[in-house]
N, C-alpha and C. Protein backbone atom coordinates (compact mmCIF):
# COMPACT_ATOMS: atom_id res chain seq x y z
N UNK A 1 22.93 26.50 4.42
CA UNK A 1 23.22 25.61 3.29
C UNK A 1 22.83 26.31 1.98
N UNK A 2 23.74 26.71 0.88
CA UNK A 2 23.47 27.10 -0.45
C UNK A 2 22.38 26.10 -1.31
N UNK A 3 21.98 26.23 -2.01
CA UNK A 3 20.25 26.23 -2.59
C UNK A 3 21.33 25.29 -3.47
N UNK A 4 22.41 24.78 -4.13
CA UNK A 4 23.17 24.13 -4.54
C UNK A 4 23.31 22.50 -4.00
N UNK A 5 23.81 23.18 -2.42
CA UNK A 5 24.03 21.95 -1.57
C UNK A 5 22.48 21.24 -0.97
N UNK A 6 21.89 22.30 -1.17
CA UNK A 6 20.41 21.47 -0.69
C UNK A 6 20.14 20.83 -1.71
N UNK A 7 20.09 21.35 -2.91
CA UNK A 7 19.76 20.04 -4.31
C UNK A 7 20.45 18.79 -3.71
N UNK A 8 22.00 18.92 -4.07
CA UNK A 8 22.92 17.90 -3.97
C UNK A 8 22.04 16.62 -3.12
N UNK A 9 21.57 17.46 -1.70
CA UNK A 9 21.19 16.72 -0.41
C UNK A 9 20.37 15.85 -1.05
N UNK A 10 19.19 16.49 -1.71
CA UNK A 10 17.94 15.89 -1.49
C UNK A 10 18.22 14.77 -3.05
N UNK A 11 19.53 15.16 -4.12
CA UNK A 11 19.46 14.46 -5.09
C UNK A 11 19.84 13.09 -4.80
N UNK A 12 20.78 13.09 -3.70
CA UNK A 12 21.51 11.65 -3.17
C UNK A 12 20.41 10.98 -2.55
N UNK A 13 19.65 11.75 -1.68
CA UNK A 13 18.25 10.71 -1.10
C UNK A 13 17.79 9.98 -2.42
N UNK A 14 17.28 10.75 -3.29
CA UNK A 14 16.40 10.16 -4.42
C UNK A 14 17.47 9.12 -4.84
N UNK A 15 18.76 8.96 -5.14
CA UNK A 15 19.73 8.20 -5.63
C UNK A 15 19.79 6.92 -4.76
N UNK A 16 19.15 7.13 -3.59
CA UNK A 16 19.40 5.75 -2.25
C UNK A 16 17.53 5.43 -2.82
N UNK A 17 16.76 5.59 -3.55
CA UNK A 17 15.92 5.40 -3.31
C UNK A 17 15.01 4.03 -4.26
N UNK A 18 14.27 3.56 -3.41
CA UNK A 18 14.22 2.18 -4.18
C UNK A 18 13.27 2.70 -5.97
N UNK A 19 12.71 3.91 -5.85
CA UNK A 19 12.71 4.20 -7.36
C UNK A 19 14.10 4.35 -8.43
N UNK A 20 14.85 4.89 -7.88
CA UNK A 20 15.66 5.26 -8.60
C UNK A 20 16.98 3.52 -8.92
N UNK A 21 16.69 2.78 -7.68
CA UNK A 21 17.36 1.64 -7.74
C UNK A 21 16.43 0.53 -9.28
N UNK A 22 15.52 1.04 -8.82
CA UNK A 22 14.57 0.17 -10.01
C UNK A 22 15.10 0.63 -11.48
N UNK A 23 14.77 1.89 -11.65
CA UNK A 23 15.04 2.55 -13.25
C UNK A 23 16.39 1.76 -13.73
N UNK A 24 17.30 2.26 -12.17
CA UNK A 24 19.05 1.84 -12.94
C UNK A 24 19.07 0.74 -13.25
N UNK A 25 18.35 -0.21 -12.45
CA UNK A 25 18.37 -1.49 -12.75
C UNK A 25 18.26 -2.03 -14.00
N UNK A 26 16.58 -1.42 -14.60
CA UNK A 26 15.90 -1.08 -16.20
C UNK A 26 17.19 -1.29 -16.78
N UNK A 27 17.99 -0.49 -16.89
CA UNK A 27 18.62 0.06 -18.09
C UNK A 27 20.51 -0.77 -17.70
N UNK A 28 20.72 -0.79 -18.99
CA UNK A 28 22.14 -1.28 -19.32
C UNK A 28 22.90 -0.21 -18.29
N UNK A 29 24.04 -1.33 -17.62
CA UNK A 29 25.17 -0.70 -16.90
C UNK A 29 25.65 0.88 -17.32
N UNK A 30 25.40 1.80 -16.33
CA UNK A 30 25.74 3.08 -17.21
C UNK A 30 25.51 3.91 -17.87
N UNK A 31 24.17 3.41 -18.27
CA UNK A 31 23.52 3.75 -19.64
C UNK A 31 22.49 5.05 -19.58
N UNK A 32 21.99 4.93 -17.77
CA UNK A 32 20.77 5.37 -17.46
C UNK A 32 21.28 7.26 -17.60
N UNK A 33 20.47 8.12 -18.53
CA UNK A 33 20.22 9.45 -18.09
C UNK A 33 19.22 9.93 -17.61
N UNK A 34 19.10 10.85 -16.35
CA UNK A 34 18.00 10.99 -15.86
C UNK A 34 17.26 12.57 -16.39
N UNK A 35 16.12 12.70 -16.52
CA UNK A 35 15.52 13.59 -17.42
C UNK A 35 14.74 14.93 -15.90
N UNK A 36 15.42 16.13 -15.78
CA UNK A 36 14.85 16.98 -14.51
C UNK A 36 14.63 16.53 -13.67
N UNK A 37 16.42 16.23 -13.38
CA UNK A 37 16.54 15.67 -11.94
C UNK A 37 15.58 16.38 -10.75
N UNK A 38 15.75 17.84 -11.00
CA UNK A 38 15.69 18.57 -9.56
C UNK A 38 14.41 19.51 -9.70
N UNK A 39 13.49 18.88 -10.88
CA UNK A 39 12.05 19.35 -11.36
C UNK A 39 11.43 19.02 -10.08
N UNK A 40 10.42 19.48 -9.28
CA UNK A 40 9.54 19.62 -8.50
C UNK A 40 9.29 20.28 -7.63
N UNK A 41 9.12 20.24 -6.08
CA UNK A 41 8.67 20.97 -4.98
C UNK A 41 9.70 21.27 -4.10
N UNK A 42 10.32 22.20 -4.26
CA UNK A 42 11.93 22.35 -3.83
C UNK A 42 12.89 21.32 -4.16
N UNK A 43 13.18 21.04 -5.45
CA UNK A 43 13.98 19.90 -5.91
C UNK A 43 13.63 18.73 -5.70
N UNK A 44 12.13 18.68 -4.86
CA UNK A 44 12.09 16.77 -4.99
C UNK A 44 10.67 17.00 -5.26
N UNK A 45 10.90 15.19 -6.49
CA UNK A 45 9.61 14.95 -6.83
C UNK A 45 9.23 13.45 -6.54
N UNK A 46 8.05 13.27 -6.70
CA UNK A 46 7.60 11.86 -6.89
C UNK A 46 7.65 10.79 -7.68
N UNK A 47 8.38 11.55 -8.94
CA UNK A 47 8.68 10.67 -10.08
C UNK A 47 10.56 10.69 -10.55
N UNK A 48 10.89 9.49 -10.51
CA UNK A 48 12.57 9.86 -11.32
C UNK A 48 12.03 9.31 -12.48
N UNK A 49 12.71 10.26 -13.88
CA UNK A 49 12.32 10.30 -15.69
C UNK A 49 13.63 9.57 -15.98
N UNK A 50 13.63 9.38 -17.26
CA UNK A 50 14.95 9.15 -17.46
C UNK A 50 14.92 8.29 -18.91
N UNK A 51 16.25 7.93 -19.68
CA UNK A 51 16.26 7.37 -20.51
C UNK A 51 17.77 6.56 -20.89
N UNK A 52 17.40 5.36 -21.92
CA UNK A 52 19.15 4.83 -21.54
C UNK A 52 18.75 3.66 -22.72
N UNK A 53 19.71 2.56 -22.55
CA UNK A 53 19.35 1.31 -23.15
C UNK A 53 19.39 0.34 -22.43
N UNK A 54 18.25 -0.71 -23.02
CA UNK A 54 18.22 -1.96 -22.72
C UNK A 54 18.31 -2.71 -23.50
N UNK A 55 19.65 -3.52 -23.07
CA UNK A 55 20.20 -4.65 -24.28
C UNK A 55 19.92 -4.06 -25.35
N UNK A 56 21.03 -2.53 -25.39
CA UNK A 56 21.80 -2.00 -25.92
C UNK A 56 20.63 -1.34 -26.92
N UNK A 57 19.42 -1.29 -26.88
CA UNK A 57 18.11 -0.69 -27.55
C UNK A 57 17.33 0.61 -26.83
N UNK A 58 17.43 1.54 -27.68
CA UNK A 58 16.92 2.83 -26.77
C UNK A 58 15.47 2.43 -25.93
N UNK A 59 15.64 3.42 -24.75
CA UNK A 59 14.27 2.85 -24.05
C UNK A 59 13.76 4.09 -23.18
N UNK A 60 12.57 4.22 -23.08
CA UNK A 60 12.30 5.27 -22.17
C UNK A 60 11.50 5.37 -20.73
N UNK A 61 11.77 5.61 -19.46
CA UNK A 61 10.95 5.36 -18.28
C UNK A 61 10.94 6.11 -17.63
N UNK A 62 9.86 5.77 -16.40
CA UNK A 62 9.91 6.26 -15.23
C UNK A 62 9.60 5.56 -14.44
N UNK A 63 9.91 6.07 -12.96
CA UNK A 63 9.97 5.17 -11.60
C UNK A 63 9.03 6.28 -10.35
N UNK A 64 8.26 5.52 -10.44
CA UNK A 64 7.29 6.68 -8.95
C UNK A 64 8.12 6.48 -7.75
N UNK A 65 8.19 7.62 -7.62
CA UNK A 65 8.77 7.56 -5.67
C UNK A 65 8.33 7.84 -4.23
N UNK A 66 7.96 6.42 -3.99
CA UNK A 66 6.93 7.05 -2.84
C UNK A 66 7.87 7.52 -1.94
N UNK A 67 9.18 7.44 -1.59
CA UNK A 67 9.84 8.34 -0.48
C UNK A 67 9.99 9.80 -0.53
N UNK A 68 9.14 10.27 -1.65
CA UNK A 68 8.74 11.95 -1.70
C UNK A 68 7.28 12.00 -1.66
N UNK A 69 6.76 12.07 -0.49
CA UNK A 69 5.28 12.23 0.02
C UNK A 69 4.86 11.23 -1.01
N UNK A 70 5.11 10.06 -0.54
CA UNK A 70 4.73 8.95 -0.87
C UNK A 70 4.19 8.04 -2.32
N UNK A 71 4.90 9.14 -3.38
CA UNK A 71 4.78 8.79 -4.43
C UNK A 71 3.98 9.62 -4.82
N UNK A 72 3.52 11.00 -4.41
CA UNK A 72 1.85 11.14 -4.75
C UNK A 72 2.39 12.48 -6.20
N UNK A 73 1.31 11.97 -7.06
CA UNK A 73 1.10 12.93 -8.41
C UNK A 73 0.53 13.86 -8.22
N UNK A 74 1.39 15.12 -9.01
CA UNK A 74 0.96 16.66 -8.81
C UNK A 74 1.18 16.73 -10.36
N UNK A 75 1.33 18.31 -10.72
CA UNK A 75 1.63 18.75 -12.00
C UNK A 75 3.25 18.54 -12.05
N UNK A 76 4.19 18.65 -11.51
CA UNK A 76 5.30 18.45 -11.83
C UNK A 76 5.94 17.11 -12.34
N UNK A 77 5.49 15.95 -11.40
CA UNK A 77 4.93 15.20 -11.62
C UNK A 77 4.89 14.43 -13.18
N UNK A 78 3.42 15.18 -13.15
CA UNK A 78 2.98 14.93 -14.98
C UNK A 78 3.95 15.19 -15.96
N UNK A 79 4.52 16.33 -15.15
CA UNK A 79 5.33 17.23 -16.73
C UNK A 79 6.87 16.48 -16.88
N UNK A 80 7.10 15.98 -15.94
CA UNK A 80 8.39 15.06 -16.09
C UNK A 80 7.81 13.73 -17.32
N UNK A 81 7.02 13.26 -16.74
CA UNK A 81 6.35 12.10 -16.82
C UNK A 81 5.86 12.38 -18.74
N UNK A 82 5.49 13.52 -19.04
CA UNK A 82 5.11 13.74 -20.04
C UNK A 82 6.25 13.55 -21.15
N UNK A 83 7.43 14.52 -20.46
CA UNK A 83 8.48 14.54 -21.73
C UNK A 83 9.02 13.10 -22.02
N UNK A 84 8.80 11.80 -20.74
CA UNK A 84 8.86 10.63 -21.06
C UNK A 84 7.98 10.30 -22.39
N UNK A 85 6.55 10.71 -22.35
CA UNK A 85 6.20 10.10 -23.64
C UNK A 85 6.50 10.85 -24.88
N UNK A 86 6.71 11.94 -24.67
CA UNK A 86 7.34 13.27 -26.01
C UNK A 86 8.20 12.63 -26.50
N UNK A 87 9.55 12.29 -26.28
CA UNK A 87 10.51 11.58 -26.31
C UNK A 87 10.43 10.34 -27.12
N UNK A 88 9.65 9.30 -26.00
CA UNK A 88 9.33 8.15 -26.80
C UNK A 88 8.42 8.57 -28.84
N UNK A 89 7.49 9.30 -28.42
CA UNK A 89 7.06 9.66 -29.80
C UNK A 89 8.05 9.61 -31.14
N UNK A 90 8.81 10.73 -30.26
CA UNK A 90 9.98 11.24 -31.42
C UNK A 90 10.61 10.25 -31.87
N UNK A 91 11.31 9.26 -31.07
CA UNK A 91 12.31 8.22 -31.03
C UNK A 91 11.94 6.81 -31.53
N UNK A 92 9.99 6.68 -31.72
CA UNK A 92 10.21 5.13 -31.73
C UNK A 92 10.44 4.38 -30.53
N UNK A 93 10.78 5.28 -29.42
CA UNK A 93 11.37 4.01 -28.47
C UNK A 93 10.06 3.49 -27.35
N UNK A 94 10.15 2.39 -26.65
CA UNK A 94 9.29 2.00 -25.97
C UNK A 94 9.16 2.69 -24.45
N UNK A 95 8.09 2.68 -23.93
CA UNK A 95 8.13 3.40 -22.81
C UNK A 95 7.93 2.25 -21.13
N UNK A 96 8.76 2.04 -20.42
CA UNK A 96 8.48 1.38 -19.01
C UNK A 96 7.63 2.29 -18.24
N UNK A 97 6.73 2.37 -17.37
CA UNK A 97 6.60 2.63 -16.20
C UNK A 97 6.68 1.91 -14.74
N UNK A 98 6.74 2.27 -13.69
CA UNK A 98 7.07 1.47 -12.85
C UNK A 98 6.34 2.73 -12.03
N UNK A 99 5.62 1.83 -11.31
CA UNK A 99 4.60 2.30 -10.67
C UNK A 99 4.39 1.71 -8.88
N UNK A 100 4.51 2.87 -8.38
CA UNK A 100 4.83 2.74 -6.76
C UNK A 100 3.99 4.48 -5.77
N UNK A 101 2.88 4.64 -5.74
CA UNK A 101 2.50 5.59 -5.25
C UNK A 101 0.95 5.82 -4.61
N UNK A 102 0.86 6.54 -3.53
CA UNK A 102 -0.22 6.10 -2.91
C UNK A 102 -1.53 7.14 -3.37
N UNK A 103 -0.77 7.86 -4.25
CA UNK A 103 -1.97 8.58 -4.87
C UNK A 103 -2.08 10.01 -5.55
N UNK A 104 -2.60 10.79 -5.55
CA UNK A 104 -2.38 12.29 -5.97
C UNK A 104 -1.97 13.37 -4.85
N UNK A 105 -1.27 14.31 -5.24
CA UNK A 105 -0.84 15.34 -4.22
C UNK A 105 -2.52 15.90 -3.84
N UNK A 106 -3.09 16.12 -2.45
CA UNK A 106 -4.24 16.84 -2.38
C UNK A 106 -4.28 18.12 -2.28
N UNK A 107 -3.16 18.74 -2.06
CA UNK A 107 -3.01 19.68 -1.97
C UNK A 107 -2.69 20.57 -3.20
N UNK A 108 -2.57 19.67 -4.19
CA UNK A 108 -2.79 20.61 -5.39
C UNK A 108 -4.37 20.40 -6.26
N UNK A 109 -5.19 19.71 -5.79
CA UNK A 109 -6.26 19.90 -6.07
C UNK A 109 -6.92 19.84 -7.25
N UNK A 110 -7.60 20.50 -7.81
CA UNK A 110 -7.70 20.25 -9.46
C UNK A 110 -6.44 20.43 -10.44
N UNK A 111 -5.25 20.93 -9.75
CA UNK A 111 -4.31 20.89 -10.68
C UNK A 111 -3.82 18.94 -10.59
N UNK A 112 -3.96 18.39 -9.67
CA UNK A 112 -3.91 16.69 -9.03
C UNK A 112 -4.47 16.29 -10.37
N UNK A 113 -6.08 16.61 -10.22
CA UNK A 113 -6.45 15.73 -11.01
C UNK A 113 -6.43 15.38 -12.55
N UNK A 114 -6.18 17.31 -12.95
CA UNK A 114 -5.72 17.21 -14.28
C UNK A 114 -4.39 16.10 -14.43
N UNK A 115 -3.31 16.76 -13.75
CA UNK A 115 -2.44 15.80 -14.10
C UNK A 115 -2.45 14.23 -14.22
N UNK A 116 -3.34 13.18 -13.64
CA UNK A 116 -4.03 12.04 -13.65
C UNK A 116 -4.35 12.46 -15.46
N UNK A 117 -5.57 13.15 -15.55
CA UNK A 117 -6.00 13.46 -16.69
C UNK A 117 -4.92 13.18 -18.23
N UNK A 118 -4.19 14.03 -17.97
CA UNK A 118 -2.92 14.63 -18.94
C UNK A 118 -2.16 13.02 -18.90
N UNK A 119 -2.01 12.35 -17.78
CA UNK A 119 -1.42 10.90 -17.57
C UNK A 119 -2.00 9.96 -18.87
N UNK A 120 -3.38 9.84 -18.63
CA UNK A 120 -4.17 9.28 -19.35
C UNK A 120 -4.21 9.36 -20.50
N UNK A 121 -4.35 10.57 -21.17
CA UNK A 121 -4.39 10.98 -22.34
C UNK A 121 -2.95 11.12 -23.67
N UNK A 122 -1.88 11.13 -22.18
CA UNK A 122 -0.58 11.11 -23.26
C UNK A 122 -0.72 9.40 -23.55
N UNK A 123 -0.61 8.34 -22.79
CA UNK A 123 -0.47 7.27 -22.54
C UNK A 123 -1.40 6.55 -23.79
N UNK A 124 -2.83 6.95 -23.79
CA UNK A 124 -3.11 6.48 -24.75
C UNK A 124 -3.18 6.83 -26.24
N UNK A 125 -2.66 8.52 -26.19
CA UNK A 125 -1.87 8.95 -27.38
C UNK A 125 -1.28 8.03 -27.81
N UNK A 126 -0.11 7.66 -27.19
CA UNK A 126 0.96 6.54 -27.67
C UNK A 126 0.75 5.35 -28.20
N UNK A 127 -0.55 4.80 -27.31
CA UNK A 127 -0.91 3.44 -27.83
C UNK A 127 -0.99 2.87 -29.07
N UNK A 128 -0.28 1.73 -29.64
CA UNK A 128 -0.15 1.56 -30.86
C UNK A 128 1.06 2.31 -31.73
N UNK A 129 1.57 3.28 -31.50
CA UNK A 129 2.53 4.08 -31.60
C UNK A 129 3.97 3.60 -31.58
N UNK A 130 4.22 3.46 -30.18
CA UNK A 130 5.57 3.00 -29.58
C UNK A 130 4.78 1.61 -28.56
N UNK A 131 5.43 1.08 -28.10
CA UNK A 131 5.37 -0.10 -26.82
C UNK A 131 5.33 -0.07 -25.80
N UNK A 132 4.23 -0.04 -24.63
CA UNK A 132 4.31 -0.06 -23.30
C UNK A 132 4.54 -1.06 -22.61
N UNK A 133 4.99 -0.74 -21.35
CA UNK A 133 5.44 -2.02 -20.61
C UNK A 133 4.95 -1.43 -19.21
N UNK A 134 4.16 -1.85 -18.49
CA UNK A 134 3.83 -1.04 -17.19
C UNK A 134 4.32 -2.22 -15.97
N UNK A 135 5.38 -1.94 -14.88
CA UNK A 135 5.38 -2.91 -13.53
C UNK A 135 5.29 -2.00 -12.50
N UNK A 136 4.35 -2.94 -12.09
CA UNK A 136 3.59 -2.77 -10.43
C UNK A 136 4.47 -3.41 -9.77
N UNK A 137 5.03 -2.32 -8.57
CA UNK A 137 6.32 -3.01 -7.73
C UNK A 137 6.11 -2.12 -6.41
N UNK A 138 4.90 -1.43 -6.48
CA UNK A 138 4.20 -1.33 -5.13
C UNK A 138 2.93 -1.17 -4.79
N UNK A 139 2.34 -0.19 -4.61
CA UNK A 139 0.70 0.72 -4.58
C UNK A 139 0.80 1.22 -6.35
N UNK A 140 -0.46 0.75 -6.40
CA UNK A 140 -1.25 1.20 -8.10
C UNK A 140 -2.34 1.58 -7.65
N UNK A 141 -2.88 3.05 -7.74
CA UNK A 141 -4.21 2.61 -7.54
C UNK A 141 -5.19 3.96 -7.88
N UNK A 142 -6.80 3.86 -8.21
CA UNK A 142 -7.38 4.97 -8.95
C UNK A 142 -6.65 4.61 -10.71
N UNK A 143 -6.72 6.07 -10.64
CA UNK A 143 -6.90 6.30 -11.89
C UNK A 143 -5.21 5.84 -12.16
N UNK A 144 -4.23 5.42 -11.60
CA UNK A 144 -3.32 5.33 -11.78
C UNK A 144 -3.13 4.12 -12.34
N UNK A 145 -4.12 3.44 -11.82
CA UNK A 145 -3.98 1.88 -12.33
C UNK A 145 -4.89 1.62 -13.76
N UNK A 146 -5.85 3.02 -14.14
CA UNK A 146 -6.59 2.57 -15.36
C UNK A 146 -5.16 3.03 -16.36
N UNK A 147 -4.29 3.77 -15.96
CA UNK A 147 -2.84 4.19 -16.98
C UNK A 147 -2.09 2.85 -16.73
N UNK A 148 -1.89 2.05 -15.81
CA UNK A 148 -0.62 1.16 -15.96
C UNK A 148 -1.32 -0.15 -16.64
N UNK A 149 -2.91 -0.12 -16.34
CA UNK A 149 -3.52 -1.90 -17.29
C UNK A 149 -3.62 -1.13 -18.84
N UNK A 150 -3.84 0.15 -19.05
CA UNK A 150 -3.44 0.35 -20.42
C UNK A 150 -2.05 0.05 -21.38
N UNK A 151 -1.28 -0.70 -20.88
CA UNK A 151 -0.11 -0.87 -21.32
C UNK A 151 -0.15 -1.97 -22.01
N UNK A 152 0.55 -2.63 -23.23
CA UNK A 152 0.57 -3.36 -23.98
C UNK A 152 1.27 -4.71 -23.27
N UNK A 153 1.59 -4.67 -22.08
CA UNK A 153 2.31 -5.58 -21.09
C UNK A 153 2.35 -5.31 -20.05
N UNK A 154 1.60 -5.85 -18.67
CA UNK A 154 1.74 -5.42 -17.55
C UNK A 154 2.13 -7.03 -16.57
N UNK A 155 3.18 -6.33 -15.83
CA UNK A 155 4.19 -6.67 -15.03
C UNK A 155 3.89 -6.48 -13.54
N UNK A 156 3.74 -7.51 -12.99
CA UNK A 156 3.24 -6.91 -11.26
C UNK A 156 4.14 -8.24 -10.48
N UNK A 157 4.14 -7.31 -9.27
CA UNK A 157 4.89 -7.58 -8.20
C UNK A 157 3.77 -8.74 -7.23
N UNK A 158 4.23 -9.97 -6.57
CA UNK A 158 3.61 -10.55 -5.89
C UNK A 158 2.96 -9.85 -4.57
N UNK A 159 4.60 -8.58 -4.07
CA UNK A 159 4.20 -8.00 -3.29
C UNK A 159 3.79 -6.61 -3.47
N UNK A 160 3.30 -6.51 -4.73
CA UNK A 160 2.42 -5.44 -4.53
C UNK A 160 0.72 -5.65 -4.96
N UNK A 161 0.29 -3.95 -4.91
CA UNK A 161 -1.46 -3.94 -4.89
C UNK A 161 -1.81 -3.47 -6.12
N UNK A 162 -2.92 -3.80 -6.97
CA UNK A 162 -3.33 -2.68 -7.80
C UNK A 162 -4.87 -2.97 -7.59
N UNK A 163 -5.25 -2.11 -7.88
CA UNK A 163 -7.30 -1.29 -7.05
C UNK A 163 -7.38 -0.40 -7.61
N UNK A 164 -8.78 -0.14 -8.28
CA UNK A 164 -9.41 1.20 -8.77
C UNK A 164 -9.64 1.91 -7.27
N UNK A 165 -10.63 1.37 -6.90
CA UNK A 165 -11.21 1.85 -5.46
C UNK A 165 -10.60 1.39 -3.94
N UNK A 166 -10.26 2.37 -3.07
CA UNK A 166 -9.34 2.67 -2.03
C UNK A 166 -10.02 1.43 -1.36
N UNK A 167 -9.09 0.31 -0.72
CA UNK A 167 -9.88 -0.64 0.40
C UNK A 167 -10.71 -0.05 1.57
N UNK A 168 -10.14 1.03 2.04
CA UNK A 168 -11.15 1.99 3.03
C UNK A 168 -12.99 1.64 2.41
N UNK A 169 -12.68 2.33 0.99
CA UNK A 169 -14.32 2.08 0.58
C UNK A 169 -14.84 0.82 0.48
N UNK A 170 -14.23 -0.12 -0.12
CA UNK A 170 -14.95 -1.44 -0.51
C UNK A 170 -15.34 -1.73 0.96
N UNK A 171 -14.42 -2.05 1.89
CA UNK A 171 -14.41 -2.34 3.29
C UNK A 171 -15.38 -1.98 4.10
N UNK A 172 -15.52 -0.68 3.77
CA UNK A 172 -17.40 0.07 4.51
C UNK A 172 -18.12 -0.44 3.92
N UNK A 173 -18.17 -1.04 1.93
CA UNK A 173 -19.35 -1.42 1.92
C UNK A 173 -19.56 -3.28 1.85
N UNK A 174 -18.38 -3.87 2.50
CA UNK A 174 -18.59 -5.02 2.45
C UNK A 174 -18.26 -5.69 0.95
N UNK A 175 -17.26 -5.08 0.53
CA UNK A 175 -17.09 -5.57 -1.10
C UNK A 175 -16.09 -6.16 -0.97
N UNK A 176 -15.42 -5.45 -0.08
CA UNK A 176 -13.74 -6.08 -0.11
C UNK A 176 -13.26 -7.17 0.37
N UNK A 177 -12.58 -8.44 -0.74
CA UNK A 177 -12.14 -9.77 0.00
C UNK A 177 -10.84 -9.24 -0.25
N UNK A 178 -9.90 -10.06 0.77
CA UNK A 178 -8.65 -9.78 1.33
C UNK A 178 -7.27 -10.03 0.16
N UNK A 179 -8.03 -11.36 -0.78
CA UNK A 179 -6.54 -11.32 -2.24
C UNK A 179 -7.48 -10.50 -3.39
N UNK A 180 -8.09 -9.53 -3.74
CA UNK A 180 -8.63 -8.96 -4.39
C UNK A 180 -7.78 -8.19 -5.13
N UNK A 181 -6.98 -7.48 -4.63
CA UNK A 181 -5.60 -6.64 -5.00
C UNK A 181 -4.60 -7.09 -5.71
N UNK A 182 -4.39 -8.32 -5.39
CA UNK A 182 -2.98 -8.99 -5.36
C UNK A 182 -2.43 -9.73 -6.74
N UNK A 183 -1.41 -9.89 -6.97
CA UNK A 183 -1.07 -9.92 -8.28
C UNK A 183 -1.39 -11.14 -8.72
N UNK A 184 -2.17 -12.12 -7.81
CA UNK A 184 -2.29 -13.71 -8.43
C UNK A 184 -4.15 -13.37 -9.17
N UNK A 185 -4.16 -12.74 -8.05
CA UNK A 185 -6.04 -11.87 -8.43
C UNK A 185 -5.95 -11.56 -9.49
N UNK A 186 -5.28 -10.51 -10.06
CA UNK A 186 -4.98 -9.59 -11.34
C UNK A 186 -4.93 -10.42 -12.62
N UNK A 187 -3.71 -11.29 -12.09
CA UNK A 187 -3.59 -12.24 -13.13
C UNK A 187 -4.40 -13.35 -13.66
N UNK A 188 -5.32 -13.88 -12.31
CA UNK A 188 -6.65 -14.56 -13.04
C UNK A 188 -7.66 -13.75 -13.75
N UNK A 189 -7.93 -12.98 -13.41
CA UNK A 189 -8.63 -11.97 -14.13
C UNK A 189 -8.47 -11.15 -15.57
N UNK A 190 -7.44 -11.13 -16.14
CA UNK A 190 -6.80 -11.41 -17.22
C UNK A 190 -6.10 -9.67 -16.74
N UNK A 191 -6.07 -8.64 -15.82
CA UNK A 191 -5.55 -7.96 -15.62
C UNK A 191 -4.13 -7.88 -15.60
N UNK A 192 -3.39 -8.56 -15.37
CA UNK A 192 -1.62 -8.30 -15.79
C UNK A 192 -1.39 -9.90 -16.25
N UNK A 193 -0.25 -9.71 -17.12
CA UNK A 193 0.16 -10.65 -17.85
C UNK A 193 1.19 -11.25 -17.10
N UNK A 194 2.21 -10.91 -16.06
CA UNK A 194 3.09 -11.63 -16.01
C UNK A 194 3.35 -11.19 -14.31
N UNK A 195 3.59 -12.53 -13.78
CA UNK A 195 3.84 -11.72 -12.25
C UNK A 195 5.07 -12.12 -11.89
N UNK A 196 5.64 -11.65 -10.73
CA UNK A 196 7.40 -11.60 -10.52
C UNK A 196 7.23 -12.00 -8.79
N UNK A 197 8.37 -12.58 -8.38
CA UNK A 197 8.26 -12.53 -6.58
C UNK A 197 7.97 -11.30 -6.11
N UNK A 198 9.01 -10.41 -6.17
CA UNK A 198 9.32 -8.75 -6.11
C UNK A 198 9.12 -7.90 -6.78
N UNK A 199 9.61 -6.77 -6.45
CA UNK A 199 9.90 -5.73 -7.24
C UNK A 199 11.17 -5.07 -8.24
N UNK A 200 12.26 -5.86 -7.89
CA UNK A 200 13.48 -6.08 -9.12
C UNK A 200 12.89 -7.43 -9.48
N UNK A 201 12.35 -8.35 -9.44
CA UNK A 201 12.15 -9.24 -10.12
C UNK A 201 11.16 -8.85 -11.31
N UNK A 202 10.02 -8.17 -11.13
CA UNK A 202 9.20 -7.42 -12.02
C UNK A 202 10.01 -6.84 -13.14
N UNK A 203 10.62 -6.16 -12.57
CA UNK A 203 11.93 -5.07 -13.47
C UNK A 203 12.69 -6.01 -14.09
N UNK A 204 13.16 -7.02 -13.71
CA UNK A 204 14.36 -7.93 -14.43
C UNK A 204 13.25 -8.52 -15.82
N UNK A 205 12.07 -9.10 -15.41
CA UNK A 205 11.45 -9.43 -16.33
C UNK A 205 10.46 -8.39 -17.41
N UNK A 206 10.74 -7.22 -16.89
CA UNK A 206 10.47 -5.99 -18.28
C UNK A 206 11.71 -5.94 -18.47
N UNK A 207 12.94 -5.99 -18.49
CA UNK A 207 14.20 -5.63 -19.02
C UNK A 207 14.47 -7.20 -20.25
């Protein structure tokens, strides 16, 4: 298979994939461009970038994909993820995230964690700047979730989780009750503002 047709392969997976179904969703019929498609670890990454309009107003996002090793953040990753907020800077425009991943690549190691790092730091660059909108529409969690409650609007899924600390740990030390995670939790807690059944329902209500 030519290094062509293997893109192609692995670009149509990401295209069947419930990240990439989310973003299109985001954005006006048509509208959606996607930003290094074939940026990452032999053409696939954990994140689809992209930009388009909503109700016909420029907008800028991304969608984590856990069906590429499960969503997990590396440097490539970041650097997609980054020109999302470069972009927004330049433009004025607001930034979505949509957040679905079980954690950092380990295998890239301190380059992992910088990128978390670099997450953090563009994100709250922006703050006040342009407009965030962060939905939880699967796994949030670590440091991933101190980037998506930094958002000027956060959006969560009934059926999804967001946690600083892995249930493995709370669970050994007896911390962990069972709706602790959950988006009705979050939302009493004054942690997300608005909750949805699903995960296009989340998305319909950031759009």
């Amino acid at each position: 298979m030519s290094l062509l047709n293997e893109l192609a392969e692995k670009n149509s997976v990401v295209a069947g994939s419930d990240a990439y179904k989310r973003i299109t969703a985001l954005f006006d019929e048509g509208s959606f461009n996607e930003i290094d498609a074939f940026a990452g670890v032999n053409g696939a990454s954990g994140v689809v970038c992209g930009y388009g309009t909503v109700c016909g107003m420029p907008v800028y996002a991304f969608s984590q994909n856990k069906d590429v090793l499960g969503g997990a953040v590396g440097a490539a990753e970041a650097n997609k993820i980054k020109k999302v907020y470069d972009f927004a800077v330049k433009t004025g425009a607001p930034v979505i995230g949509i957040y679905d991943s079980n954690g950092a690549k380990l295998a890239e190691e301190f380059d992992a964690l910088g990128a978390y790092g670099d997450m953090l730091l563009w994100s709250n660059n922006i703050s006040g700047v342009v407009p965030q909108i962060s939905v939880i529409a699967g796994t949030c969690a670590g440091t991933a979730a101190m980037v998506a409650c930094g958002a000027d609007i956060v959006i969560m899924s009934e059926t999804a989780e967001l946690f600083m600390t892995a249930p493995s740990v709370l669970k050994a030390s007896e911390k962990w009750e069972d709706d602790i995670a959950t988006a009705s939790a979050c939302a009493q807690s004054g942690v997300v503002h608005i909750t949805a059944a699903d995960d296009m329902a989340a998305v319909a209500a950031a759009k």
